[in-house]
C-alpha atoms as a PDB file:
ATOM      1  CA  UNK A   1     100.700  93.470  88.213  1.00  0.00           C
ATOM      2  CA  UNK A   2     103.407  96.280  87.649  1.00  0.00           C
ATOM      3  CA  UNK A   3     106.839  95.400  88.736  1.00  0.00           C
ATOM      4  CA  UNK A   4     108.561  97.375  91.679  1.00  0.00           C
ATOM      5  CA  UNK A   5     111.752  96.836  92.609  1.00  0.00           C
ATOM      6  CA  UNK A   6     112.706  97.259  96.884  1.00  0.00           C
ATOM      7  CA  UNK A   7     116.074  98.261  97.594  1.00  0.00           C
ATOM      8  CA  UNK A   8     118.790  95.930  99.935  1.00  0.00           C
ATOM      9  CA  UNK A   9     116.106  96.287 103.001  1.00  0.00           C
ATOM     10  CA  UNK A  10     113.703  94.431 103.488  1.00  0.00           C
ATOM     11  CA  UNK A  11     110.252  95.855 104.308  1.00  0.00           C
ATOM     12  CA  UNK A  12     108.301  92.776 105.606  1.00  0.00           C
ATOM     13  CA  UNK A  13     109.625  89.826 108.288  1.00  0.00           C
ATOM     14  CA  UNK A  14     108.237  87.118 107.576  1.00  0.00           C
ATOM     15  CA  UNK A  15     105.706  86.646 104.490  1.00  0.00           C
ATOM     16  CA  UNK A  16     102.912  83.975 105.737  1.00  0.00           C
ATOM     17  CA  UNK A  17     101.084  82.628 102.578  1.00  0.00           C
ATOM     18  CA  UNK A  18      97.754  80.349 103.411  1.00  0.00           C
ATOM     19  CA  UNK A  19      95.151  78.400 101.900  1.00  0.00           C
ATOM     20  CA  UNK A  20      93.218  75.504 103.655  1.00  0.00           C
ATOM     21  CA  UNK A  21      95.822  73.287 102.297  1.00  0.00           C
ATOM     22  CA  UNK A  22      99.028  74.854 101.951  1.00  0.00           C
ATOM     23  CA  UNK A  23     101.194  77.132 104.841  1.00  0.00           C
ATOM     24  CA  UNK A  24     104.443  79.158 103.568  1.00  0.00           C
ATOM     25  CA  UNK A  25     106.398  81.097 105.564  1.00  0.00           C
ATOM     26  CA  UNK A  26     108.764  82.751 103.620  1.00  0.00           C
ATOM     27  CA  UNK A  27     111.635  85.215 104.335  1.00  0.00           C
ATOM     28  CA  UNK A  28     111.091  88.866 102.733  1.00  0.00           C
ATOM     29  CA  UNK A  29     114.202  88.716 100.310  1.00  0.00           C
ATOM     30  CA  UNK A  30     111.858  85.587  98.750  1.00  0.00           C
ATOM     31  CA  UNK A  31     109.097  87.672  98.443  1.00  0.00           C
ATOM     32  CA  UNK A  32     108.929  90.332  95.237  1.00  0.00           C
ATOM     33  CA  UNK A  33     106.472  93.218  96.482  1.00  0.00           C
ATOM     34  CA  UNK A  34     104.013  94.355  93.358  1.00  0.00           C
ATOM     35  CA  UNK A  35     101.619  97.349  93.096  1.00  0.00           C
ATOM     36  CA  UNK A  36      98.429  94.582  93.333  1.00  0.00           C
ATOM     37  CA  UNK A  37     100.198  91.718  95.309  1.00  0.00           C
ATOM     38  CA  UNK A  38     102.992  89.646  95.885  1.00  0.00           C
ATOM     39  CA  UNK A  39     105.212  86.936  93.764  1.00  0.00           C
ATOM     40  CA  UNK A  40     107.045  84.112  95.643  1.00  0.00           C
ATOM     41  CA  UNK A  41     108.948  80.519  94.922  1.00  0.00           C
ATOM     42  CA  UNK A  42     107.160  77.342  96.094  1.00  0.00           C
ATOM     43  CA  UNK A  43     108.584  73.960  95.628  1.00  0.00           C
ATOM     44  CA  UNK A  44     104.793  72.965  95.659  1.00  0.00           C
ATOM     45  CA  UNK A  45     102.214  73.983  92.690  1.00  0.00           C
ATOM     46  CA  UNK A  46      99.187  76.336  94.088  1.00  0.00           C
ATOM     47  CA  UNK A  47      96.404  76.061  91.989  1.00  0.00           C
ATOM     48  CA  UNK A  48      94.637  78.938  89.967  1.00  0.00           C
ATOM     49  CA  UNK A  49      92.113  80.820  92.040  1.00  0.00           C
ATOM     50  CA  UNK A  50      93.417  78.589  95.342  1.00  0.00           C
ATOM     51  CA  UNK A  51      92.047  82.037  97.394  1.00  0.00           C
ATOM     52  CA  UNK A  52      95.224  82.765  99.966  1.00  0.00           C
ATOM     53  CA  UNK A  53      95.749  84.727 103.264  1.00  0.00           C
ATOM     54  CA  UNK A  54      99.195  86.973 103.269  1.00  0.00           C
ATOM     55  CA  UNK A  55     100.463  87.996 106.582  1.00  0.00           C
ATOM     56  CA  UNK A  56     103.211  90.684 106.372  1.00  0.00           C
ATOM     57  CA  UNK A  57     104.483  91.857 109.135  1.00  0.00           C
ATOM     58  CA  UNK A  58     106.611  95.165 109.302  1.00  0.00           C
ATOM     59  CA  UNK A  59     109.931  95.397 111.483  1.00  0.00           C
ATOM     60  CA  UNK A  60     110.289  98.564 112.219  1.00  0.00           C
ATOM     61  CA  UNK A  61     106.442  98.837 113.630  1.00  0.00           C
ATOM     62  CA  UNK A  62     105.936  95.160 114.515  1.00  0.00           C
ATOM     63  CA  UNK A  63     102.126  95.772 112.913  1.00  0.00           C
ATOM     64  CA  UNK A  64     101.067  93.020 110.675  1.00  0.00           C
ATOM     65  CA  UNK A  65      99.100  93.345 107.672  1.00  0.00           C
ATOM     66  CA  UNK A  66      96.718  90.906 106.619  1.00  0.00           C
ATOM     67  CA  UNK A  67      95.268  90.522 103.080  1.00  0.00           C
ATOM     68  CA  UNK A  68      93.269  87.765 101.400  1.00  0.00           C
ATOM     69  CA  UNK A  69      94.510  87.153  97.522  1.00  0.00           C
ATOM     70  CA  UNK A  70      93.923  84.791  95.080  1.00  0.00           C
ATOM     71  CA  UNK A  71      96.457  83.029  93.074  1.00  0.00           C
ATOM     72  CA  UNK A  72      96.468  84.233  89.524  1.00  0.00           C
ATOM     73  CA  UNK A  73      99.445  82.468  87.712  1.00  0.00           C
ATOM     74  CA  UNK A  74     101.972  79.565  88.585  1.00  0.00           C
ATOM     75  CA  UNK A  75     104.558  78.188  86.779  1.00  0.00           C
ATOM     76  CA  UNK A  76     107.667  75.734  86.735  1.00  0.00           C
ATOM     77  CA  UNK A  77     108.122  72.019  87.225  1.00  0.00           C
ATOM     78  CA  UNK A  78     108.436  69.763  90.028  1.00  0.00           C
ATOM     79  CA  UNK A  79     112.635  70.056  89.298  1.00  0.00           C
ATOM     80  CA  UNK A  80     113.070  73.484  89.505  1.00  0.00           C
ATOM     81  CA  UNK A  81     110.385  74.795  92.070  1.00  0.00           C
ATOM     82  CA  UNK A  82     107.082  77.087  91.148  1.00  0.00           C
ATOM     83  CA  UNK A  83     106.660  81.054  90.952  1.00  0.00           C
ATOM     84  CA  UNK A  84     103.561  82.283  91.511  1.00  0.00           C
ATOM     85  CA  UNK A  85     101.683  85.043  91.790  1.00  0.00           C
ATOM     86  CA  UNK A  86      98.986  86.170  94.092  1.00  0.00           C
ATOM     87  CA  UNK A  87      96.593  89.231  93.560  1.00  0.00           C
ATOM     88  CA  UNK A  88      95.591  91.108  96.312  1.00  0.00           C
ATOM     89  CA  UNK A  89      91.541  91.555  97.000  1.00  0.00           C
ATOM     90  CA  UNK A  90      89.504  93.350  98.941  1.00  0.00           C
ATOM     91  CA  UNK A  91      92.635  95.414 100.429  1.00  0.00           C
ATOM     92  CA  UNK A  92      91.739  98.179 102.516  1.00  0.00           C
ATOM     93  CA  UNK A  93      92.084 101.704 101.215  1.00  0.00           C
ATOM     94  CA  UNK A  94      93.916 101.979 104.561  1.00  0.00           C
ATOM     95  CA  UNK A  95      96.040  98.386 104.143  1.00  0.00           C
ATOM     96  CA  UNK A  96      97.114  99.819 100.730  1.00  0.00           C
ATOM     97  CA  UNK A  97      98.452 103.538 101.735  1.00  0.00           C
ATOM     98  CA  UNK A  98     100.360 101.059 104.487  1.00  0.00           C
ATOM     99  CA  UNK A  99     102.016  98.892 102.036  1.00  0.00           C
ATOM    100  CA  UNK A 100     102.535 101.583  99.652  1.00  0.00           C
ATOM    101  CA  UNK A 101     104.765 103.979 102.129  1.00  0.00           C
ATOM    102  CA  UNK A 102     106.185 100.598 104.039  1.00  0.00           C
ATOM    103  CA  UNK A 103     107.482  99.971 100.193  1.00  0.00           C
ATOM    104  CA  UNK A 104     108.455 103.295  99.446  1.00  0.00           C
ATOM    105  CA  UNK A 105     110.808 103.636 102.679  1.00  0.00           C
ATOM    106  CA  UNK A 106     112.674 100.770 102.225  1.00  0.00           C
ATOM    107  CA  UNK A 107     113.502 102.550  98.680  1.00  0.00           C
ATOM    108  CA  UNK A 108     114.807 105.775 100.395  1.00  0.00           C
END
């Protein structure tokens, strides 16, 4: 994934991460936006290719966007918490112009 940083404003309200057996809902400034998908902080340890739903939804618009992912690296302890990271597939030509300028206007 290639890093991109958002400025002070924050794009999405709230994140919802999925799989059968975990629910997150997390607040955007706990979310870090990349080019292919997203990274979080979990006190819980998702395992590799544990395939996810992310919900974003947009304030300005209210839209949500909805893309399945699957989770591609996770690590940390049980003291400290987990970071992972989740991959975005099957996203939308349409879903990924979205994100893209929803990204690039909270830069501006």
């Amino acid at each position: 994934m290639s890093a991109r940083k958002l400025g002070s404003t924050d794009v999405f309200q709230p994140v919802t991460v999925q799989s059968r057996a975990t629910r997150l809902s997390l607040p955007a400034s706990a979310v870090r936006f990349r080019r292919n998908g997203v990274e979080f902080h979990s006190q819980a340890p998702l395992a590799l290719w544990t395939e996810m739903t992310v919900e974003l939804q947009a304030p300005a618009d209210h839209r949500k966007l909805h893309s399945n992912g699957v989770v591609v690296a996770c690590h940390g302890s049980r003291h400290t918490g987990y970071d992972v990271s989740v991959l975005f597939t099957g996203l939308s030509r349409q879903a990924q112009a979205r994100l893209s300028s929803l990204a690039d206007s909270a830069l501006a």
